[in-house]
C-alpha atoms as a PDB file:
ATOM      1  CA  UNK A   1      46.628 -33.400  20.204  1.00  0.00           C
ATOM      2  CA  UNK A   2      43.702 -33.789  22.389  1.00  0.00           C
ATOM      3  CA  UNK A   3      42.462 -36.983  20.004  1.00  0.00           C
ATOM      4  CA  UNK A   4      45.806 -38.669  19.628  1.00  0.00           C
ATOM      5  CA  UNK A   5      45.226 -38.546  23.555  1.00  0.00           C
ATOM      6  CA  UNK A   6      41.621 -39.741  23.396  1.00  0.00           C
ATOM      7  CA  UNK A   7      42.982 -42.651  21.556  1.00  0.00           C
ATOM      8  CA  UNK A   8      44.883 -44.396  24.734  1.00  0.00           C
ATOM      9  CA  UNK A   9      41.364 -45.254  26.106  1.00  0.00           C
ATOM     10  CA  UNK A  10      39.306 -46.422  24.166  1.00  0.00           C
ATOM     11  CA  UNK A  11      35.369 -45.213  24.476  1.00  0.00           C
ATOM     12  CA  UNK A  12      36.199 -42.042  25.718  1.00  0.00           C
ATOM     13  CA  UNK A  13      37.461 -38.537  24.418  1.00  0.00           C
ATOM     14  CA  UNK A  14      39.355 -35.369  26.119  1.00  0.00           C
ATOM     15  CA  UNK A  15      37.674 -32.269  26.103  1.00  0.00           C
ATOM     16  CA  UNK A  16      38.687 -28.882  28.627  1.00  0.00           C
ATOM     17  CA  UNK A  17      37.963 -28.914  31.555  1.00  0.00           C
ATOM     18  CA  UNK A  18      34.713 -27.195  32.804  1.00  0.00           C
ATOM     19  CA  UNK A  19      34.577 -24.026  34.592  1.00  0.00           C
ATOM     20  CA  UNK A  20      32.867 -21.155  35.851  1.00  0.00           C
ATOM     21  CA  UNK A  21      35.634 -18.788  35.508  1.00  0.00           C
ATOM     22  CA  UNK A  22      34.100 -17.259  32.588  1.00  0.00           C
ATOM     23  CA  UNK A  23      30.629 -16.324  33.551  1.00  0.00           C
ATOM     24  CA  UNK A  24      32.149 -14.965  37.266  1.00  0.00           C
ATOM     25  CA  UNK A  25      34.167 -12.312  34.809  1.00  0.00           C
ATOM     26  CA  UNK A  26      31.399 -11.435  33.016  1.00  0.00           C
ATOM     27  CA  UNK A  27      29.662 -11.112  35.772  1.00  0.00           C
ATOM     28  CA  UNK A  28      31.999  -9.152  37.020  1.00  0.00           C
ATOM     29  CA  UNK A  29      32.587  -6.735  33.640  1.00  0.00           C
ATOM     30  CA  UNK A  30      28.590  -6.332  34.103  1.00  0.00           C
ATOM     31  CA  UNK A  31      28.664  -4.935  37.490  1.00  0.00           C
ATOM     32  CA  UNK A  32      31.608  -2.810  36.864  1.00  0.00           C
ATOM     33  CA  UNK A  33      30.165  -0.643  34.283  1.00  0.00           C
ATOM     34  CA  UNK A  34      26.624  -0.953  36.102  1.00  0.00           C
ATOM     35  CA  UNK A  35      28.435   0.909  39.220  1.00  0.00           C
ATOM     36  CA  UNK A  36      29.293   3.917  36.661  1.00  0.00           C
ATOM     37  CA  UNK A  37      25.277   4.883  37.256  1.00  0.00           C
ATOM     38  CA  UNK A  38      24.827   3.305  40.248  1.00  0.00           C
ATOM     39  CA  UNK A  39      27.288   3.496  43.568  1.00  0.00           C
ATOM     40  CA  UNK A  40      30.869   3.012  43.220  1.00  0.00           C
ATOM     41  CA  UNK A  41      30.653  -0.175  45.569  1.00  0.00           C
ATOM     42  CA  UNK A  42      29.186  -1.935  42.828  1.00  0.00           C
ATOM     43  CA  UNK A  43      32.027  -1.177  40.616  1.00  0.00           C
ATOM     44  CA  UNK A  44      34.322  -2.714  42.817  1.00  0.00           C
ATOM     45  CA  UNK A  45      32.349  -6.004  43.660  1.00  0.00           C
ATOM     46  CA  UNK A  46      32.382  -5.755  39.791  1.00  0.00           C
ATOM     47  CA  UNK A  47      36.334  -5.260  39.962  1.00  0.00           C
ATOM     48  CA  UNK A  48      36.785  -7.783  42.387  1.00  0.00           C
ATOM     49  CA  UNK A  49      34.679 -10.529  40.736  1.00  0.00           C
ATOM     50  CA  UNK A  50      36.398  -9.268  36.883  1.00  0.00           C
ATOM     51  CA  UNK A  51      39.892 -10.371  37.952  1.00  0.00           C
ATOM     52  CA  UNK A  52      39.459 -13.250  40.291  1.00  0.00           C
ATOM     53  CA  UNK A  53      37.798 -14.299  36.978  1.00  0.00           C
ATOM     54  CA  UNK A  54      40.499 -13.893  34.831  1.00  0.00           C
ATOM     55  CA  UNK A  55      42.790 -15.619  36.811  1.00  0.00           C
ATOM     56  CA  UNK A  56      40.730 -18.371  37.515  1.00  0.00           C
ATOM     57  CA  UNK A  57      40.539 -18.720  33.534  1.00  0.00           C
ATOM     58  CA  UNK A  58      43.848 -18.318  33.092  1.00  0.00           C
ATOM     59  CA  UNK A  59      44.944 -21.195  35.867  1.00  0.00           C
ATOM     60  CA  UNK A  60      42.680 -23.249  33.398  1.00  0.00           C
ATOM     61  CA  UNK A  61      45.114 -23.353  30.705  1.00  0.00           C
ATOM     62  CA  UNK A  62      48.487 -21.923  31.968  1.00  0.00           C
ATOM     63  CA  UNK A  63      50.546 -23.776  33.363  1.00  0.00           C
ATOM     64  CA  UNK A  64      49.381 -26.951  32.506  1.00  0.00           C
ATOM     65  CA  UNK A  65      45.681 -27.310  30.403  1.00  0.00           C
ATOM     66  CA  UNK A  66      43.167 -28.632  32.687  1.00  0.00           C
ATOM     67  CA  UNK A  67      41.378 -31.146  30.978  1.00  0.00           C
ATOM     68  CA  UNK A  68      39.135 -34.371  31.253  1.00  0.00           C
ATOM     69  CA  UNK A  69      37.350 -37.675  29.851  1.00  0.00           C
ATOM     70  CA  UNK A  70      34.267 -38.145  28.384  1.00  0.00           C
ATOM     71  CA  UNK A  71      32.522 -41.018  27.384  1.00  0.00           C
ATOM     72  CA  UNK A  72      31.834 -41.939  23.686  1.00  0.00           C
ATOM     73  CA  UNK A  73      28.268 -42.537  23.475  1.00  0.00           C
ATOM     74  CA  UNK A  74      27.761 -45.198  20.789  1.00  0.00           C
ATOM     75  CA  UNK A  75      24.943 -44.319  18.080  1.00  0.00           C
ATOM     76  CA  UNK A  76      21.484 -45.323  18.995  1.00  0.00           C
ATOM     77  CA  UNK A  77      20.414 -46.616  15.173  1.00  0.00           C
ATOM     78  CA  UNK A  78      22.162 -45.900  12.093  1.00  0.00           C
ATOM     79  CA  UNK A  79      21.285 -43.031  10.036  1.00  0.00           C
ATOM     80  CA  UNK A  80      19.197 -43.991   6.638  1.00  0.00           C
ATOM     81  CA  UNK A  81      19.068 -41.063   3.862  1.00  0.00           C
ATOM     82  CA  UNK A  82      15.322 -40.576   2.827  1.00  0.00           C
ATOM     83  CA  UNK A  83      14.499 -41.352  -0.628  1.00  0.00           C
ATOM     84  CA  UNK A  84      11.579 -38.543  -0.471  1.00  0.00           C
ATOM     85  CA  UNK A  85      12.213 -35.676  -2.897  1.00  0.00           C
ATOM     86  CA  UNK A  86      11.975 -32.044  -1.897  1.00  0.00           C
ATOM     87  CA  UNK A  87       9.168 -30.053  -3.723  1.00  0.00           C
ATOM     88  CA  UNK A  88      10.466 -27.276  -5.627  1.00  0.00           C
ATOM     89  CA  UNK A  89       8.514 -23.687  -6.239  1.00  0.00           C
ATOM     90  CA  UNK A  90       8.154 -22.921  -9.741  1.00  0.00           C
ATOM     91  CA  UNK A  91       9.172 -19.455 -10.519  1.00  0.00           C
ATOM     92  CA  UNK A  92       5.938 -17.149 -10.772  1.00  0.00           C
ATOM     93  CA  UNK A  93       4.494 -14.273  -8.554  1.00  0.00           C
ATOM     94  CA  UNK A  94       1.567 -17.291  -7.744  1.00  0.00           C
ATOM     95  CA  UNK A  95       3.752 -20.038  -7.098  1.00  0.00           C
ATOM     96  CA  UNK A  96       6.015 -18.203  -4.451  1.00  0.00           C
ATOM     97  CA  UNK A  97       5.198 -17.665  -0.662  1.00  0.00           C
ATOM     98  CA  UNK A  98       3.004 -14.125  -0.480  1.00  0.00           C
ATOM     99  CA  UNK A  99       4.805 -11.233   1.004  1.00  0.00           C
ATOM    100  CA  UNK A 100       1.692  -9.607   3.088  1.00  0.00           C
ATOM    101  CA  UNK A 101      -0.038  -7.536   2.095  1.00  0.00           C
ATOM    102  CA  UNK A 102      -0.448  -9.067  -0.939  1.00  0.00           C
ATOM    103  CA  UNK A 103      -2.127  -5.543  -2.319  1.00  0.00           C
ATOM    104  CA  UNK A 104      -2.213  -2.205  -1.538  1.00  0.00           C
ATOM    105  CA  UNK A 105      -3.709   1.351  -2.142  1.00  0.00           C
ATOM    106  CA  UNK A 106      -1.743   3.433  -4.389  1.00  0.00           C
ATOM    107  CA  UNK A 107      -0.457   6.849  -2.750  1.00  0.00           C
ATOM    108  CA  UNK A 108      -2.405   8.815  -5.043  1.00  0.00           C
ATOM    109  CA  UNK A 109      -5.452   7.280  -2.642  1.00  0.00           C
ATOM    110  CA  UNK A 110      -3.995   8.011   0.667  1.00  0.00           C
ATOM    111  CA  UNK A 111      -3.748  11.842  -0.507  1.00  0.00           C
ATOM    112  CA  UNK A 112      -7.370  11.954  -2.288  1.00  0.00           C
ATOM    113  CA  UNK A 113      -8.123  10.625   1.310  1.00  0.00           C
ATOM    114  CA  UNK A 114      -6.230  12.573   3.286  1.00  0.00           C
ATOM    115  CA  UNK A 115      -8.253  15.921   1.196  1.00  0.00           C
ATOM    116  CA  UNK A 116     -11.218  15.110   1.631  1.00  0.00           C
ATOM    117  CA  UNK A 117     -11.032  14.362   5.491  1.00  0.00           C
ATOM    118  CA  UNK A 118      -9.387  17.313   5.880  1.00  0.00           C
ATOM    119  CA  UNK A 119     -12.167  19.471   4.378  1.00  0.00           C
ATOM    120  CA  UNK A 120     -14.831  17.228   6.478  1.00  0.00           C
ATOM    121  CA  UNK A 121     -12.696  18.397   9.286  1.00  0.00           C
ATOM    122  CA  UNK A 122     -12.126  21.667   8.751  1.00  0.00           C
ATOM    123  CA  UNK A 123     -16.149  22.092   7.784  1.00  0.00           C
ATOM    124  CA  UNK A 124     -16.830  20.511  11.458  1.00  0.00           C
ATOM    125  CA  UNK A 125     -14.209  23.338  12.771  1.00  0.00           C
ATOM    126  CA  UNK A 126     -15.552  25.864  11.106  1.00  0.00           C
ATOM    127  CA  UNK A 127     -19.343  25.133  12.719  1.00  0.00           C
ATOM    128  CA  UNK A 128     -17.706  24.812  15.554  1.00  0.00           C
ATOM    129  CA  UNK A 129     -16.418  28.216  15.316  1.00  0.00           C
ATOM    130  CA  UNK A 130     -19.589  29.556  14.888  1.00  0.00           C
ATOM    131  CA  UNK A 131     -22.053  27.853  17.740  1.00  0.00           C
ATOM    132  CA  UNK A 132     -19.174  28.047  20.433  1.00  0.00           C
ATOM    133  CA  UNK A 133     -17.635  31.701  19.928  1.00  0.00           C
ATOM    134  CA  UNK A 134     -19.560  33.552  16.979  1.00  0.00           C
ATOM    135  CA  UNK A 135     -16.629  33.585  14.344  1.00  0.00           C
ATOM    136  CA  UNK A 136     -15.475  31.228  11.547  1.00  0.00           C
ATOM    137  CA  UNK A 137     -11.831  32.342  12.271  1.00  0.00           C
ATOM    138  CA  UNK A 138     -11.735  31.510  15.850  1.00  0.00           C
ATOM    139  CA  UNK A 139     -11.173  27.656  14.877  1.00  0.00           C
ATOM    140  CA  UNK A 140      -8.698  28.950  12.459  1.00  0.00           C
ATOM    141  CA  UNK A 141      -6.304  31.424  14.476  1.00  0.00           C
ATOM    142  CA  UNK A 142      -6.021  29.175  16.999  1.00  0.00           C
ATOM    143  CA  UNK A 143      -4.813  26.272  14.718  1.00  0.00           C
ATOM    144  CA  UNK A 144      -2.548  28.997  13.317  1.00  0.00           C
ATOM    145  CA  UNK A 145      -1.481  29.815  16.561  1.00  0.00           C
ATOM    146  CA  UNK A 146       1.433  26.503  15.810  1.00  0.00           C
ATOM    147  CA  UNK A 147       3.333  28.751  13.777  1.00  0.00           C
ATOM    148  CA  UNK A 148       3.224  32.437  15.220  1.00  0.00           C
ATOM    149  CA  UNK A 149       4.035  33.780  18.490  1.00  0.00           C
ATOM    150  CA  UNK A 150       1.424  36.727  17.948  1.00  0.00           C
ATOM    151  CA  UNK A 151      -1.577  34.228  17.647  1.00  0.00           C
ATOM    152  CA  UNK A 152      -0.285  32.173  20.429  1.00  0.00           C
ATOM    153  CA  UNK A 153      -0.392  35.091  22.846  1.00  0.00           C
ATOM    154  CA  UNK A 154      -3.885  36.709  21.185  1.00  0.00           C
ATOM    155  CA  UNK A 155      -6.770  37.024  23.093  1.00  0.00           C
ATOM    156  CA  UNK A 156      -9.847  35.740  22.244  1.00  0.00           C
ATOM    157  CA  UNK A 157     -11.367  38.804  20.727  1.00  0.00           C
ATOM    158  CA  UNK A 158      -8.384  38.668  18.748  1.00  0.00           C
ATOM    159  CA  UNK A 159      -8.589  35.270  17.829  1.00  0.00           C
ATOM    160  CA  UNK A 160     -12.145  35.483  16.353  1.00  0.00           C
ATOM    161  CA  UNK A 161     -11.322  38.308  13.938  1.00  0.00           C
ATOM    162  CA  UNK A 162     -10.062  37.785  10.237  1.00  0.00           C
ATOM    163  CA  UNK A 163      -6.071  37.019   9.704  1.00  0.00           C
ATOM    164  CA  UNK A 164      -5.010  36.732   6.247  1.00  0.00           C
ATOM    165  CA  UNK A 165      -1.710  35.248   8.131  1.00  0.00           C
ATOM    166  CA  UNK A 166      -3.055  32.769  10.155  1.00  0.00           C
ATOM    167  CA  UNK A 167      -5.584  31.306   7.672  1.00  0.00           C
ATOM    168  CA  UNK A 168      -2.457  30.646   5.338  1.00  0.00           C
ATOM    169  CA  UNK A 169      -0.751  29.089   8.239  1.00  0.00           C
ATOM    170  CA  UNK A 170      -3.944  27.164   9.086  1.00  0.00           C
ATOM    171  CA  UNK A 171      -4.167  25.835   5.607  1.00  0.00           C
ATOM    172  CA  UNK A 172      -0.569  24.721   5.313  1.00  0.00           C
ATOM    173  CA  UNK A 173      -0.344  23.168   8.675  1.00  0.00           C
ATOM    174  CA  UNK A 174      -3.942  21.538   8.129  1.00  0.00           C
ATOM    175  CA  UNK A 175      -3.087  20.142   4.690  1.00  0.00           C
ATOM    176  CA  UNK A 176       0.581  18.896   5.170  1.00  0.00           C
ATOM    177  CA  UNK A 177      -1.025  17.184   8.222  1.00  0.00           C
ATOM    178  CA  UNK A 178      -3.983  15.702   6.401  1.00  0.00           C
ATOM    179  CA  UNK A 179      -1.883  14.352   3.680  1.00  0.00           C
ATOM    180  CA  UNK A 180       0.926  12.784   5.802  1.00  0.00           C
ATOM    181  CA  UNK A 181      -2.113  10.660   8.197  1.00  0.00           C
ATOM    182  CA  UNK A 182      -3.873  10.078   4.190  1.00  0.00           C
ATOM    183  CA  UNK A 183      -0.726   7.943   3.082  1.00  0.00           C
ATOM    184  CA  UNK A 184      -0.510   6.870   6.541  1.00  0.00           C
ATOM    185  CA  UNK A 185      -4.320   5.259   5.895  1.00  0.00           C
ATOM    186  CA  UNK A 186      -3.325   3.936   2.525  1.00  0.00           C
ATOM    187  CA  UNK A 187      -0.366   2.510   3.807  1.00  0.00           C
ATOM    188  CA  UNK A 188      -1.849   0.746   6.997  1.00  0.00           C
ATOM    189  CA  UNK A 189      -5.766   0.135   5.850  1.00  0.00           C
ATOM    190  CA  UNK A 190      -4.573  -2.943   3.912  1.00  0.00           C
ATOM    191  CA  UNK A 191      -2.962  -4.630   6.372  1.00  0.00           C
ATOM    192  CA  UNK A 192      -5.404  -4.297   8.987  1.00  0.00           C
ATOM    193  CA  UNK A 193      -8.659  -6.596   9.207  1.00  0.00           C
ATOM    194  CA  UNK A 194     -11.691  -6.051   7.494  1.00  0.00           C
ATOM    195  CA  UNK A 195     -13.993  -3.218   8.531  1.00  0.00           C
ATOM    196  CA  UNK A 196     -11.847  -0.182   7.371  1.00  0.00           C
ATOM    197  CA  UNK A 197     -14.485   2.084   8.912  1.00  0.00           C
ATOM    198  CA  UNK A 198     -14.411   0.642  11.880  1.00  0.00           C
ATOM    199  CA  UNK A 199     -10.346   1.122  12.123  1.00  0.00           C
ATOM    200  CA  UNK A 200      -9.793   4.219   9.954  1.00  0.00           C
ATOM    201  CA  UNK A 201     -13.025   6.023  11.337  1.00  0.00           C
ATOM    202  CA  UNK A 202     -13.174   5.264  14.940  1.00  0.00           C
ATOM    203  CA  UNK A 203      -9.790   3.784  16.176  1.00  0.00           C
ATOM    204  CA  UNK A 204      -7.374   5.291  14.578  1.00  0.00           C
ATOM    205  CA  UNK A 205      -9.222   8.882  15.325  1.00  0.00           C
ATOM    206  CA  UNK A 206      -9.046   8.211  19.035  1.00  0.00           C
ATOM    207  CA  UNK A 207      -5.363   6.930  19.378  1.00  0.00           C
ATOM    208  CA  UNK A 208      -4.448  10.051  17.211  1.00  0.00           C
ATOM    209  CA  UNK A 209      -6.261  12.030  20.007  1.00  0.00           C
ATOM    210  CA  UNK A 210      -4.249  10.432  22.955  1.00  0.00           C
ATOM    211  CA  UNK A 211      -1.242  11.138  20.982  1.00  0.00           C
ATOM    212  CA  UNK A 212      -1.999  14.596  20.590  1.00  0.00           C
ATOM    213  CA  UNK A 213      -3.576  15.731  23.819  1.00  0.00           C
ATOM    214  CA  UNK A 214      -0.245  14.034  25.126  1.00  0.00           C
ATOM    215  CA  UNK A 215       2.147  16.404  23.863  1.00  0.00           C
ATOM    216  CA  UNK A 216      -0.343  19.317  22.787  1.00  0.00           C
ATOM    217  CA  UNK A 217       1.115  21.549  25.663  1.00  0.00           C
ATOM    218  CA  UNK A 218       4.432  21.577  23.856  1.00  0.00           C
ATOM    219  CA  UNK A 219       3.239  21.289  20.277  1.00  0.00           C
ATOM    220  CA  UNK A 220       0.758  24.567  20.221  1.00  0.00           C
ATOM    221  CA  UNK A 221       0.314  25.505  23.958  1.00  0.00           C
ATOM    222  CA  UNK A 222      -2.500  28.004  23.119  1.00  0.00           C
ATOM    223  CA  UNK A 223      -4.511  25.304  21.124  1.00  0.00           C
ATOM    224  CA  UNK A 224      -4.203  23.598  24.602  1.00  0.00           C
ATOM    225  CA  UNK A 225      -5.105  25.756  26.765  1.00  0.00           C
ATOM    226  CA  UNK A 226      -8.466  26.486  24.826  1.00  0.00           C
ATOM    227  CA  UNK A 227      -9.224  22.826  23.613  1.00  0.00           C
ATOM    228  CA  UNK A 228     -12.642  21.733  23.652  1.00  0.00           C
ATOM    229  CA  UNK A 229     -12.301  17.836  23.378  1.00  0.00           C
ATOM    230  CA  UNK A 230     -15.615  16.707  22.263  1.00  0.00           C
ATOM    231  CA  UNK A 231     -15.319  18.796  19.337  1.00  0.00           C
ATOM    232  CA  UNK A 232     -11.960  18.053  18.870  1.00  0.00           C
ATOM    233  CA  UNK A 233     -12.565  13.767  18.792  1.00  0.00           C
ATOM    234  CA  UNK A 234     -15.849  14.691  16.426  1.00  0.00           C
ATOM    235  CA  UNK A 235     -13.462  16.078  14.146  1.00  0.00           C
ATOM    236  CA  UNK A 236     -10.593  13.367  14.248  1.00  0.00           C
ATOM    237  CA  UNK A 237     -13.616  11.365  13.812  1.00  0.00           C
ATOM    238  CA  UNK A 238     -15.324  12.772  10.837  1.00  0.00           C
ATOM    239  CA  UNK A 239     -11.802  12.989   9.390  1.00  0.00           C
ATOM    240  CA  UNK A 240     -11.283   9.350   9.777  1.00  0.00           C
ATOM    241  CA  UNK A 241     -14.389   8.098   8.037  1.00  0.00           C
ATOM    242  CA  UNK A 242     -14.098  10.312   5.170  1.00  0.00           C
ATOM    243  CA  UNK A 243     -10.634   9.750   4.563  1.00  0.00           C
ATOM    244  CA  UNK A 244     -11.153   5.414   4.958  1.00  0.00           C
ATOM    245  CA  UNK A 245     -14.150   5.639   2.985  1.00  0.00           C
ATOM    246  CA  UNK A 246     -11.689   7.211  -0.164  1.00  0.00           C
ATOM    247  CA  UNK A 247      -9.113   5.126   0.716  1.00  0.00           C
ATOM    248  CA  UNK A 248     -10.736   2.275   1.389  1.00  0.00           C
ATOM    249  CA  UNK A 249     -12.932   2.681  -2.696  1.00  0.00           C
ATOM    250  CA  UNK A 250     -10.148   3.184  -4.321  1.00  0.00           C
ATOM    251  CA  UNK A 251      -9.132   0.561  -6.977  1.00  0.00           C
ATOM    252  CA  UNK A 252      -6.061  -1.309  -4.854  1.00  0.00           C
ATOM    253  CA  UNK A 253      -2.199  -2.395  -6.713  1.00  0.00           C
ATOM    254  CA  UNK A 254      -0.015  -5.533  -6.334  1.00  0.00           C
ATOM    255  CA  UNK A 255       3.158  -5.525  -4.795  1.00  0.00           C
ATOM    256  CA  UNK A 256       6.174  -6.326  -6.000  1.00  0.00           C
ATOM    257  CA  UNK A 257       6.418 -10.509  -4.765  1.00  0.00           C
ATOM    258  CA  UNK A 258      10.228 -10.846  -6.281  1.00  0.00           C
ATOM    259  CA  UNK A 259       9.531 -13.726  -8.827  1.00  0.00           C
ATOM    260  CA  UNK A 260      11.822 -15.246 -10.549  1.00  0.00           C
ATOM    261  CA  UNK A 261      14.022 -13.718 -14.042  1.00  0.00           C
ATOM    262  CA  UNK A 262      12.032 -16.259 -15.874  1.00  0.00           C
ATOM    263  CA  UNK A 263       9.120 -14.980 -14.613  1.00  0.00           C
ATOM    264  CA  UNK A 264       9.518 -11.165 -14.464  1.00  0.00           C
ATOM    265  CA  UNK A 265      10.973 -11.261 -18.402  1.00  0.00           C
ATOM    266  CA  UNK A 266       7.934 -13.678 -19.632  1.00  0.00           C
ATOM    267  CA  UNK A 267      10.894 -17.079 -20.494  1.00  0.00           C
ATOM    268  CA  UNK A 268       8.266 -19.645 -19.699  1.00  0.00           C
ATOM    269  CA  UNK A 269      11.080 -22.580 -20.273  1.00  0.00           C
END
């Protein structure tokens, strides 16, 4: 209808008129439900603005649409197909844009990794068991501590006594947590710069330790309370470096780049 109309004058065209009925009842929808948390005399600006909206867009088209002309603008130059020819990708992992990163560390690396920081870890704990408080347990219990109330509560002349308990608590909480940041190393190492020592060994240890002295108070409040930090970042430290250095020697695999049938299934037509 509206370009069997258009055609009575020539040059021009009939579109709807324009209005700014709906953006004053959105507007108004937005401030509603942003009263809900607010004050209530938001919700009714919100109210107010919602309907005088809708009937403002519904005077638009009932009873009579409101419409109006606009001018035909004729083409500025005519419109010439190029006779250039797209170039095509041939099918083949090399041919095809690289899905990054292009290789990575297999899993059985991040856990190798994640080992053997652990043990350079728990080593470091262990010494510092023995210089600070005279025990190789005290390190150990308090780590332990995590997982049982008794140990949480303990003393420390508790603490720096022998726990069959909390040494098999320490050693499943240490290596479940070792592992999990190991993949974590294989899976980010590749796609960081060069330098993995510099990343793995130094600052990923130190944003682990914000994390953790972040929520330590709710994770193992004991641990927290008797914390010594320096020790603590030497730790993360010596855990990051040894577990980079693994990852980072370890023989690395190609993804998966999605080629082609022809490709994946060796049809070299």
């Amino acid at each position: 209808m509206a370009g069997e109309r258009g055609e009575s004058r020539s040059g021009t065209i009939i579109l709807p008129a324009s209005t700014p009925a709906p953006l004053v009842m959105a507007l108004g929808v937005t401030l509603l439900l942003a009263g809900l948390v607010t004050n209530v005399s938001v919700s009714v600006v919100g109210l107010v603005l919602l309907v005088a909206g809708a009937v403002g867009w519904f005077r638009e088209v009932l009873p009579q649409e409101h419409e109006e002309r606009a001018p035909i603008e004729p083409p500025v130059a005519a419109i010439v197909p190029s006779r250039r020819a797209v170039l095509r990708l041939q099918a083949g992992e090399e041919k095809h844009r690289a899905r990054l990163p292009v290789e990575i560390y297999p899993y059985s690396a991040g856990i190798r990794g994640g080992l053997a920081g652990g043990a350079a870890m728990a080593a470091l704990a262990v010494v510092h068991g023995l210089l600070a408080h005279g025990s190789p347990w005290y390190t150990i219990n308090l780590l332990a501590a995590a997982g049982s109330s008794a140990l949480s509560n303990a003393p420390e002349s508790t603490l720096v006594q022998f726990n069959a308990t909390g040494i098999l608590l320490a050693l499943v909480i240490h290596g479940l947590l070792s592992v999990l940041v190991g993949l974590l190393y294989g899976a980010l190492l590749p796609m960081l710069p060069s330098h993995p020592a510099f990343w793995g060994g130094l600052v990923a240890p130190l944003m682990w330790t914000g994390l953790i002295a972040a929520g330590l108070s709710v994770i193992n409040p004991a641990l927290d309370a008797r914390i010594e930090w320096r020790w603590f970042v030497l730790t993360q430290i010596a855990f990051g470096l040894v577990a980079g250095l693994v990852v980072a020697r370890s023989n690395t695999v190609r993804t998966f780049q999605h080629p082609e049938v022809a490709a994946r299934t060796g049809d070299g037509r």
